[in-house]
Protein backbone atom coordinates (compact mmCIF):
# COMPACT_ATOMS: atom_id res chain seq x y z
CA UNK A 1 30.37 67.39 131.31
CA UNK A 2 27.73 66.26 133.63
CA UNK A 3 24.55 66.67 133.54
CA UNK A 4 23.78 66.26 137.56
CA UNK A 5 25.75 68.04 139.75
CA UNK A 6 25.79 67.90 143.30
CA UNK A 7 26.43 70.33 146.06
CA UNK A 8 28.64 68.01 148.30
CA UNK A 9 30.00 68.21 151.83
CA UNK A 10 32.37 65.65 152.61
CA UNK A 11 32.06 65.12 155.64
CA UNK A 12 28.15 64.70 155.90
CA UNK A 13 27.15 61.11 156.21
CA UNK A 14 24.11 62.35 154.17
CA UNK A 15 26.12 64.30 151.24
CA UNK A 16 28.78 60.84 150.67
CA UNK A 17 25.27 58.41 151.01
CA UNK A 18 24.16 60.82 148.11
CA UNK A 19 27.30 60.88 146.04
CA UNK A 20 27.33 56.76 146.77
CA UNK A 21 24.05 56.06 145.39
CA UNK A 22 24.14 58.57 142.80
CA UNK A 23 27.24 56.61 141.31
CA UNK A 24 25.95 53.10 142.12
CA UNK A 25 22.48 54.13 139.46
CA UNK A 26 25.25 54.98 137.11
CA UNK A 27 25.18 58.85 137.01
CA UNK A 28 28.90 60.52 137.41
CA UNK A 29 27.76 63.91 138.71
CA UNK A 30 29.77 66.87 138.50
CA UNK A 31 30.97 67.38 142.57
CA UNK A 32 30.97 71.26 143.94
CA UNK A 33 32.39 71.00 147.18
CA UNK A 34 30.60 73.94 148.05
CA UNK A 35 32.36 74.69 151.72
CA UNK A 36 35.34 75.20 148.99
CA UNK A 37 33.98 76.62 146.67
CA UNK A 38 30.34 78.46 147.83
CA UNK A 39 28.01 79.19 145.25
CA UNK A 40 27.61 83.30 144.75
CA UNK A 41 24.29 84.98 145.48
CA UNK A 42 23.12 84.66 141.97
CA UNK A 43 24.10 80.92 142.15
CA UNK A 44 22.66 79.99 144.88
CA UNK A 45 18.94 81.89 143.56
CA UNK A 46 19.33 79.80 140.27
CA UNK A 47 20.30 77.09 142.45
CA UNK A 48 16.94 77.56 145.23
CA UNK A 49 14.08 78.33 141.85
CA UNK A 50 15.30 75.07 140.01
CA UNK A 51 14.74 73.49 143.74
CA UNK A 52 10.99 75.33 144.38
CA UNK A 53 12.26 76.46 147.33
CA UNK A 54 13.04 79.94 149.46
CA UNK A 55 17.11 80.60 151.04
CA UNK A 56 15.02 79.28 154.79
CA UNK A 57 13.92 75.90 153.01
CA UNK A 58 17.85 75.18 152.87
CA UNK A 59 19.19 77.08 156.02
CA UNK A 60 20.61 74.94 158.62
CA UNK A 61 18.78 76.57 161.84
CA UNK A 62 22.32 75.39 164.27
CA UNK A 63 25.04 76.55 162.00
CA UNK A 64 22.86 79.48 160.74
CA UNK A 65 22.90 80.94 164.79
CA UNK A 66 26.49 79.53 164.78
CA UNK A 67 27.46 82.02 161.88
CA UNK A 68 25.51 84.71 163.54
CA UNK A 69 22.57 84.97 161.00
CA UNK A 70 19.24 86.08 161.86
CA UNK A 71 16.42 84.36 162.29
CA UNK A 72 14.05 86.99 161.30
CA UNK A 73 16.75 87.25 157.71
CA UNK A 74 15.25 86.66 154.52
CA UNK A 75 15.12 86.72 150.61
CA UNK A 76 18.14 88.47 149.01
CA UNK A 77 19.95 89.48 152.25
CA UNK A 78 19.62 85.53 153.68
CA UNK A 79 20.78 84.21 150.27
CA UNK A 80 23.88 86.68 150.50
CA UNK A 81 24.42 85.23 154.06
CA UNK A 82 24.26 82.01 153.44
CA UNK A 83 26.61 82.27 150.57
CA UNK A 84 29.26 83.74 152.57
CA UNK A 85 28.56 81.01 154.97
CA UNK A 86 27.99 77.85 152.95
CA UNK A 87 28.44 75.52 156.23
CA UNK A 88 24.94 77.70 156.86
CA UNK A 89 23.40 75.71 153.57
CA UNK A 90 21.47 72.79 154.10
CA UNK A 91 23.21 69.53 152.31
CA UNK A 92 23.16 67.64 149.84
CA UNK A 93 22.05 70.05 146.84
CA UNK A 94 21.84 67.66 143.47
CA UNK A 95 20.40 69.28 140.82
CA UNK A 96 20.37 68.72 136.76
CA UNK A 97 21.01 70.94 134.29
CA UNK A 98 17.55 71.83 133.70
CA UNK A 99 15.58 70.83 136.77
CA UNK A 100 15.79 69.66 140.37
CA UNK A 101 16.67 66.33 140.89
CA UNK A 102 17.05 66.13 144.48
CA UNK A 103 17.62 68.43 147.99
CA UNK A 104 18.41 67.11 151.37
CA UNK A 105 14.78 67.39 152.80
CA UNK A 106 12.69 65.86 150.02
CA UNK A 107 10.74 63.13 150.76
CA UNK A 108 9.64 60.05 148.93
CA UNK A 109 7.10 60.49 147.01
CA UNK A 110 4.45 57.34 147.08
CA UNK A 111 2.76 58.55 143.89
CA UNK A 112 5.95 57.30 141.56
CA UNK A 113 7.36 54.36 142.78
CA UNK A 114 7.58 52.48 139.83
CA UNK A 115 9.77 55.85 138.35
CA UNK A 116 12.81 54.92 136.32
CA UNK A 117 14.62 58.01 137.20
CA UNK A 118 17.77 57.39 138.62
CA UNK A 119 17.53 60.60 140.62
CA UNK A 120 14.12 60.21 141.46
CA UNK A 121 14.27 59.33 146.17
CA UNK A 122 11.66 57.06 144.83
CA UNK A 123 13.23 54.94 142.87
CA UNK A 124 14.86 51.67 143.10
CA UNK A 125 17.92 49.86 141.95
């Protein structure tokens, strides 16, 4: 079993650039394709405190209106939305087993860019 999984979308540019560079640092990540298979509620709060961040960190604003949820939603009752509408959830998710290792909007960090991690956006191959 893996210890990286990631929280993939097929058909996002971003999600298969993810999955590609993941494999090409050697790391075989377990693959949720989560539009099949949506993470529950409780998931997807284990899922957004191993990240550090809130269910609006990961909502996709477009697809969010699309599914008719509302902007002013929050907490509990956005998490519960966006797991019944995972197209909602922002993309990629990669996480490890016991910490974050990645989510679609984090930046590169200059302060490690000599890190070995192969997770880390910072590092190289």
């Amino acid at each position: 079993m893996s210890d990286v999984t990631i929280y993939h979308n097929p058909r996002c540019s971003k999600s298969r650039q993810t999955l590609e560079l993941l494999r090409s640092r050697g790391v075989e990540p377990a693959v949720i394709d989560y539009l099949k298979t949506p993470p529950s509620p409780a998931e997807l709060s284990v899922l957004l405190a191993k990240l550090g961040k809130g269910p609006r960190d990961i909502t996709r604003a477009k697809e969010a209106a699309e599914a008719g949820i509302a902007k002013d939603l929050d907490g509990e009752a956005l998490v519960a939305a966006l797991s019944a509408n995972p197209a909602a959830i922002e993309r990629p998710i990669v996480v490890r087993a016991t910490a974050p290792a990645s989510a679609a909007r984090r930046s590169r960090s200059s302060t490690c860019s000599d890190c070995s991690d192969p997770l880390c956006p910072s590092s190289r191959p």
